[in-house]
N, C-alpha and C. Protein backbone atom coordinates (compact mmCIF):
# COMPACT_ATOMS: atom_id res chain seq x y z
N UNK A 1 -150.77 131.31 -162.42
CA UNK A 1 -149.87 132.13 -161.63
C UNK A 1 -149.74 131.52 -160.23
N UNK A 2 -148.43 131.25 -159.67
CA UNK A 2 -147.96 131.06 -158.53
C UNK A 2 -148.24 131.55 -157.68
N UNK A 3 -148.52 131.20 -155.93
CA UNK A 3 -148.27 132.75 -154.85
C UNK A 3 -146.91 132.73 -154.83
N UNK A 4 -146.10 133.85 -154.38
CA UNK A 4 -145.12 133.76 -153.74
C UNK A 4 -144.73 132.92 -152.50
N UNK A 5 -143.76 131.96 -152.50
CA UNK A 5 -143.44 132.05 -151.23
C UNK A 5 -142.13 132.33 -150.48
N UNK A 6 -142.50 132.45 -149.06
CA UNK A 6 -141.36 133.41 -148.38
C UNK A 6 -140.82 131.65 -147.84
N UNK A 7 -139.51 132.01 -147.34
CA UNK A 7 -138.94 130.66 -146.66
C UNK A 7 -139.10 130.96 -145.44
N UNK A 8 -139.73 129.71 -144.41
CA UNK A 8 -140.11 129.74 -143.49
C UNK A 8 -138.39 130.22 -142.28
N UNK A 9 -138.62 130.86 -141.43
CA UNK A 9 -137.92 130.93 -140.39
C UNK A 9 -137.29 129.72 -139.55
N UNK A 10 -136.44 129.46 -139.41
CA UNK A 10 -135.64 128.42 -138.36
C UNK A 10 -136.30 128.63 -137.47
N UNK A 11 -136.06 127.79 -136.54
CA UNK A 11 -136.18 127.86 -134.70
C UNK A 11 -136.34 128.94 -134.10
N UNK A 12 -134.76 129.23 -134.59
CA UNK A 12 -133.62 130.29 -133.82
C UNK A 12 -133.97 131.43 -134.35
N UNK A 13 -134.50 131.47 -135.73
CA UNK A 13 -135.00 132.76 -136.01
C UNK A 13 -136.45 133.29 -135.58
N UNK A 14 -137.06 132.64 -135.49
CA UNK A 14 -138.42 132.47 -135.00
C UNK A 14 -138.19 132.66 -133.65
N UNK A 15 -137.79 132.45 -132.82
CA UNK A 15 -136.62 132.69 -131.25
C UNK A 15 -137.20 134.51 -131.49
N UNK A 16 -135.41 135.32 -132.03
CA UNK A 16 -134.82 135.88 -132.18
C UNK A 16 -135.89 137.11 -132.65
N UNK A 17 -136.89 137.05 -133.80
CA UNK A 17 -137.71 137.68 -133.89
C UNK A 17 -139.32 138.19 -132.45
N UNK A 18 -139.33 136.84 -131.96
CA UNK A 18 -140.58 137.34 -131.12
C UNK A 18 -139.75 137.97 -130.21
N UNK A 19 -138.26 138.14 -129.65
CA UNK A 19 -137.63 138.24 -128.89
C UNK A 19 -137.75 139.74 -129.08
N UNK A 20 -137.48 139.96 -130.30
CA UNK A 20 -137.20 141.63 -130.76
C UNK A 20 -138.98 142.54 -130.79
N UNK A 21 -139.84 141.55 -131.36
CA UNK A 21 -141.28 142.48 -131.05
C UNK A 21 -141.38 142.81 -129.78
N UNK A 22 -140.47 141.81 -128.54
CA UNK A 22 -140.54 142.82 -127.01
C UNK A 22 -139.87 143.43 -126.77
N UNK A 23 -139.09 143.53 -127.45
CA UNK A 23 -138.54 145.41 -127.33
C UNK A 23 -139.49 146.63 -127.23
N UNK A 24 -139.70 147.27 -125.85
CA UNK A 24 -140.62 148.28 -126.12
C UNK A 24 -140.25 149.52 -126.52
N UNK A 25 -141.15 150.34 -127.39
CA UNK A 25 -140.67 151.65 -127.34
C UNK A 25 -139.60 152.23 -126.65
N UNK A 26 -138.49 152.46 -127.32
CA UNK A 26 -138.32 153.89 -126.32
C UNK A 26 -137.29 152.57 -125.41
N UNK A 27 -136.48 151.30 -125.77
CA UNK A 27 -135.60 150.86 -125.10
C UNK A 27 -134.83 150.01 -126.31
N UNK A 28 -133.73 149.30 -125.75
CA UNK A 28 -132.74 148.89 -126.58
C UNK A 28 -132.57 147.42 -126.25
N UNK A 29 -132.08 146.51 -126.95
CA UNK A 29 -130.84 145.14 -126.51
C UNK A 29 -129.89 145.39 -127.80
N UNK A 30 -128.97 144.78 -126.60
CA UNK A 30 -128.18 144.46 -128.12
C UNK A 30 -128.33 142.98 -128.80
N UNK A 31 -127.36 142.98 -129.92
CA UNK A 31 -127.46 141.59 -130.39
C UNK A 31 -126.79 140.43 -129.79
N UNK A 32 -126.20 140.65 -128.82
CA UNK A 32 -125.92 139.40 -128.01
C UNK A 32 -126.99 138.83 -127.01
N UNK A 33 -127.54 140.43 -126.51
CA UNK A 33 -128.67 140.17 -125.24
C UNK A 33 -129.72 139.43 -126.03
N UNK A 34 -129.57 139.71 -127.34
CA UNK A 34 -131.42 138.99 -128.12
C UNK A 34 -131.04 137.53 -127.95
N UNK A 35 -129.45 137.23 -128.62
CA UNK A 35 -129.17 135.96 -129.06
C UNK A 35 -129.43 135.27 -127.29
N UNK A 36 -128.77 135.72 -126.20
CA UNK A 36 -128.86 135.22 -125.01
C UNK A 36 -130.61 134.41 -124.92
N UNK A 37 -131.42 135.74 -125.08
CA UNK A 37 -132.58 135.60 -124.27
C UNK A 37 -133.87 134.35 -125.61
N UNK A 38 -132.56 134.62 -126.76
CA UNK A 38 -133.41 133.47 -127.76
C UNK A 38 -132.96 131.82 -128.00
N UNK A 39 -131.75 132.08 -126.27
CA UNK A 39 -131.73 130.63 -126.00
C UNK A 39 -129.89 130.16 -126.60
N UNK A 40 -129.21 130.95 -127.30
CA UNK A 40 -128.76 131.01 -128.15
C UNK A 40 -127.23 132.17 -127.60
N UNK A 41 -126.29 132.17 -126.63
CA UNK A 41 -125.96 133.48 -126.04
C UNK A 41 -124.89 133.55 -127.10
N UNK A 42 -124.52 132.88 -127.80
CA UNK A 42 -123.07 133.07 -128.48
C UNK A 42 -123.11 133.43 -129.77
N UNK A 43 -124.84 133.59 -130.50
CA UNK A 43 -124.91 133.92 -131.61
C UNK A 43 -125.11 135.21 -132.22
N UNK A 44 -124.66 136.12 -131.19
CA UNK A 44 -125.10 137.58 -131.89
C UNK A 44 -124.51 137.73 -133.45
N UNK A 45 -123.74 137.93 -133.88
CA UNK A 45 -123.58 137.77 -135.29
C UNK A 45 -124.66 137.19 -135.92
N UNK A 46 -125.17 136.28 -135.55
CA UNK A 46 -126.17 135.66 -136.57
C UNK A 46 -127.53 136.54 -135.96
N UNK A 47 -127.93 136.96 -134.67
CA UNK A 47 -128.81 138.06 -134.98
C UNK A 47 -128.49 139.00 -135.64
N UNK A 48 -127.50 139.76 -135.75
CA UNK A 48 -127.53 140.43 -136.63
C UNK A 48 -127.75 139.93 -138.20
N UNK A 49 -127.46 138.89 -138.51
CA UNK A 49 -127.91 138.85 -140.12
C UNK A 49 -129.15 138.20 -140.06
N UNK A 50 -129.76 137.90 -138.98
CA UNK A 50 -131.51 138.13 -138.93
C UNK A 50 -132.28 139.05 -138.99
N UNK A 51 -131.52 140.46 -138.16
CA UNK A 51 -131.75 141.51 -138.21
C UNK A 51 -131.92 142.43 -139.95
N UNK A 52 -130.38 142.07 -140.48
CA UNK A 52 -130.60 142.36 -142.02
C UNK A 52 -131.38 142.30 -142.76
N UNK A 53 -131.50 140.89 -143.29
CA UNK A 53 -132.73 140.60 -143.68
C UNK A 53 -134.15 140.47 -143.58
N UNK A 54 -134.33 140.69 -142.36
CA UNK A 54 -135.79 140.84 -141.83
C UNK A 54 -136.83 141.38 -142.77
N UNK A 55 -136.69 142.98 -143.10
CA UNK A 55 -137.41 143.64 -143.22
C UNK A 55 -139.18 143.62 -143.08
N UNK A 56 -139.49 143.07 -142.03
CA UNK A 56 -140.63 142.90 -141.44
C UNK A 56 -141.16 143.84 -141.08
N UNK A 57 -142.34 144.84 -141.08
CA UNK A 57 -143.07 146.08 -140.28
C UNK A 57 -142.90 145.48 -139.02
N UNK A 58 -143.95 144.64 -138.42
CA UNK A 58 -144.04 144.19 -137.14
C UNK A 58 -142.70 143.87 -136.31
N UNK A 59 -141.50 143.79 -136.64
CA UNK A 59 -140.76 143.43 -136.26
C UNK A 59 -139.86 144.81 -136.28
N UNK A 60 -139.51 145.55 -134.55
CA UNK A 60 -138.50 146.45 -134.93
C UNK A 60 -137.08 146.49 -134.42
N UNK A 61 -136.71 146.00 -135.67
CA UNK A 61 -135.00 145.97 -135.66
C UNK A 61 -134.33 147.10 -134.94
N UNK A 62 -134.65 148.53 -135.61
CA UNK A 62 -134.28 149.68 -135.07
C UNK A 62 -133.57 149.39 -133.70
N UNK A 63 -134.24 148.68 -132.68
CA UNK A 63 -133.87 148.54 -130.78
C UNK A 63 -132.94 147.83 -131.02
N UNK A 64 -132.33 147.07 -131.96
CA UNK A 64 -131.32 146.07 -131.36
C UNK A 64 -130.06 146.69 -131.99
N UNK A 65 -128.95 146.42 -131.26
CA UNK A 65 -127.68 147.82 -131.18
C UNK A 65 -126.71 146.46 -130.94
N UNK A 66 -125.20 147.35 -131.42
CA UNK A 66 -123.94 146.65 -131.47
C UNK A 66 -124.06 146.76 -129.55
N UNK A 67 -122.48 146.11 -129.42
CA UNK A 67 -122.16 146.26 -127.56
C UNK A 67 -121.63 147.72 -127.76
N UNK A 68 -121.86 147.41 -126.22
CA UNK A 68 -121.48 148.68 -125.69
C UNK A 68 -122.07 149.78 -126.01
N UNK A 69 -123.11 150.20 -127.04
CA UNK A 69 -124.22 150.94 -126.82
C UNK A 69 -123.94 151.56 -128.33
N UNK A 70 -122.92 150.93 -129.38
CA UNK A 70 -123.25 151.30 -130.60
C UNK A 70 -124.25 150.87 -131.30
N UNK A 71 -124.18 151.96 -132.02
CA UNK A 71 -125.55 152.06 -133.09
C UNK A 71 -125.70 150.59 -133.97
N UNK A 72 -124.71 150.49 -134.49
CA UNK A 72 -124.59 148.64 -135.82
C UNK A 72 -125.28 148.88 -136.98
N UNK A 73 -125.27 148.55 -137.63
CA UNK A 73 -126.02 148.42 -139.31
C UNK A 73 -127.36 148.55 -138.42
N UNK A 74 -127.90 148.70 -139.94
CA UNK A 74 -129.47 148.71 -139.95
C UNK A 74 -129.76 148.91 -141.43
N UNK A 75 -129.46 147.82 -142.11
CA UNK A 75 -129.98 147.96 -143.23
C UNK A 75 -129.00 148.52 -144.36
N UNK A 76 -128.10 149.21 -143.96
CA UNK A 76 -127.00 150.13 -144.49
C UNK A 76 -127.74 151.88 -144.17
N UNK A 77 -128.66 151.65 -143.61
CA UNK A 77 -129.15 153.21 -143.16
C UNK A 77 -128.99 153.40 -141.81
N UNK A 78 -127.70 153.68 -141.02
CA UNK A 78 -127.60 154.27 -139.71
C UNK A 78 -128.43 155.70 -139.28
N UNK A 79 -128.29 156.24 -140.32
CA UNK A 79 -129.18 157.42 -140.31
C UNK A 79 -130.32 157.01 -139.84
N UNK A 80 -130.94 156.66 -140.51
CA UNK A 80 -132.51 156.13 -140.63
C UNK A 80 -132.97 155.45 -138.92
N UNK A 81 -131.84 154.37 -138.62
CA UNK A 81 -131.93 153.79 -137.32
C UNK A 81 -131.93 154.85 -136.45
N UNK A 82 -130.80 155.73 -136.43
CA UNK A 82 -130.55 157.18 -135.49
C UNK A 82 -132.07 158.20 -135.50
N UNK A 83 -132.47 158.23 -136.59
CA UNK A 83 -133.97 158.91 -136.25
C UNK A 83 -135.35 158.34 -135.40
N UNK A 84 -135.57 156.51 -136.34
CA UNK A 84 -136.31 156.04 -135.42
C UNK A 84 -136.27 155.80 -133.97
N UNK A 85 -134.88 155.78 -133.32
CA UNK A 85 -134.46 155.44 -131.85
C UNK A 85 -134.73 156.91 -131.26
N UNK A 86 -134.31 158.03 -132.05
CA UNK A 86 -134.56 159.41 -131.47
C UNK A 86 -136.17 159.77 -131.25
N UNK A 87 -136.74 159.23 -132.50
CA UNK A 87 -138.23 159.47 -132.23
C UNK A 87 -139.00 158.66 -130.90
N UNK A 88 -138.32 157.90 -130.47
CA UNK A 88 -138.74 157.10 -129.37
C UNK A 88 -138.06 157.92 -128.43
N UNK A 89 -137.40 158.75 -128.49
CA UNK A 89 -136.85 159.20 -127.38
C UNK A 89 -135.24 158.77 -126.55
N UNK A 90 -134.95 157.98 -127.36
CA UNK A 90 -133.66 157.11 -127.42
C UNK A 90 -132.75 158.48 -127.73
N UNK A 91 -131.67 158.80 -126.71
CA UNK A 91 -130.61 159.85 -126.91
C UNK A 91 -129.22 159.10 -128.02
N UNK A 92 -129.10 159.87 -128.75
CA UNK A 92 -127.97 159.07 -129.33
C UNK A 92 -126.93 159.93 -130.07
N UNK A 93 -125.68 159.73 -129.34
CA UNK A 93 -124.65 161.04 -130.17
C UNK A 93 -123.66 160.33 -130.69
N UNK A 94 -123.64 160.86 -132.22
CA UNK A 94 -122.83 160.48 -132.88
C UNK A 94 -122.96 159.05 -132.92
N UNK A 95 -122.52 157.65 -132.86
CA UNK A 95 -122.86 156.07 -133.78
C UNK A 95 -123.10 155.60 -131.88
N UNK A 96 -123.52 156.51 -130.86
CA UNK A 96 -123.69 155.86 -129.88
C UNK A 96 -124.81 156.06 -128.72
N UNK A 97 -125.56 155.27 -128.33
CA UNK A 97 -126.89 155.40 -127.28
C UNK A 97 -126.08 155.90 -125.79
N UNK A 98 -126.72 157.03 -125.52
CA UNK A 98 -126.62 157.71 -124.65
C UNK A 98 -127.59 156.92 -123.78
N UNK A 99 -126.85 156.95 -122.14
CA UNK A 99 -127.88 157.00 -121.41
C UNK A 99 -127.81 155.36 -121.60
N UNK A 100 -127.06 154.26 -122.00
CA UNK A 100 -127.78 152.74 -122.18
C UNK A 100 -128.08 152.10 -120.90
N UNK A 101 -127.42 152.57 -119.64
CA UNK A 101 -128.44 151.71 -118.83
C UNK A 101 -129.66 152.27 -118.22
N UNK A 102 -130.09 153.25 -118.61
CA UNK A 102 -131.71 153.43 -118.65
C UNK A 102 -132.46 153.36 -119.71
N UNK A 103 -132.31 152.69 -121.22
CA UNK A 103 -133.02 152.78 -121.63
C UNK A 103 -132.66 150.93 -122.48
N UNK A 104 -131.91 150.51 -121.76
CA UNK A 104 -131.63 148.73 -122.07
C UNK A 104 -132.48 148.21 -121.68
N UNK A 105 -132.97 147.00 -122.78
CA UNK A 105 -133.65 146.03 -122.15
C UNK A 105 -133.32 144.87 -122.06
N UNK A 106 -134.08 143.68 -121.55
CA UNK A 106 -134.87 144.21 -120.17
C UNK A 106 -133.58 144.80 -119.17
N UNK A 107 -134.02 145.52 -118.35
CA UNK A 107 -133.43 146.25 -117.77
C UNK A 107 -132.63 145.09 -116.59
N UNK A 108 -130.62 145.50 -116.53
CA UNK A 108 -130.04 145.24 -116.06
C UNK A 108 -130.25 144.93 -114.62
N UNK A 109 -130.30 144.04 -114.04
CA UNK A 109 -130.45 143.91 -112.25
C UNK A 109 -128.89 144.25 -112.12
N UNK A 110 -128.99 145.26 -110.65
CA UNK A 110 -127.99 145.71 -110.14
C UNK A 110 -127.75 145.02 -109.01
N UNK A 111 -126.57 144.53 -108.42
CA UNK A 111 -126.61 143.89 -107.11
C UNK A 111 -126.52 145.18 -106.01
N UNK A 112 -127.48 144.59 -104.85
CA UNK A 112 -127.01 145.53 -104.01
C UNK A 112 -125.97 145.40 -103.31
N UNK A 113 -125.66 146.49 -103.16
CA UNK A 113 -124.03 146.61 -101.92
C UNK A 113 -124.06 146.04 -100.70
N UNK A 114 -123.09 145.31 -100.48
CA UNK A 114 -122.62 144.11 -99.51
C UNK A 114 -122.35 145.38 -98.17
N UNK A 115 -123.33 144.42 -97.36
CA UNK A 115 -122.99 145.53 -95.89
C UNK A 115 -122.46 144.15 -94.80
N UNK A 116 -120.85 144.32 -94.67
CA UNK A 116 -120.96 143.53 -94.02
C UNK A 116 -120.20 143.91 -92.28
């Protein structure tokens, strides 16, 4: 008898995943911000079909969201995503995150206002 084996991760996926275990509780990126910060800014689509297939425990997909603060697949269970983000405390009405620039990560720098 064989072990199974799994196919190893790309680069970019290997990127894209440690990117998403820092997602903390209780905050969001989307899939462009992952693809950005995994080196990668133009590939959100392809996080998302990293995201798909994942199904990793350690790894939570749940935080990573379409733009603009929609919900996005998750597996084909939006539901399911809408509870885990709520159980963190993540507000979300109807396919959209309430509240996304306090609970985005990492959190947006604001410029301050020009006093001139």
């Amino acid at each position: 008898m064989h072990p199974v084996r799994r196919a190893q991760p790309d680069a970019f996926s290997s990127r894209v995943l440690s990117v998403v275990r820092r997602i903390p509780p209780g905050r969001v990126a989307t899939y462009g911000e992952v693809a950005a910060l995994a080196g990668r800014p133009r590939a959100a689509r392809a996080v998302g079909n990293i995201m798909r297939g994942c199904g990793r425990p350690d790894v939570p997909c749940h935080r990573v969201i379409a733009a603009g603060g929609r919900l996005g697949g998750y597996g084909g269970s939006e539901t399911l995503k809408r509870s885990l983000l709520a159980a963190e405390g993540v507000i979300v009405s109807g396919s959209r995150i309430r509240e996304l620039d306090r609970v985005r990560w990492p959190a947006t720098r604001r410029r301050a206002p020009r006093t001139s």
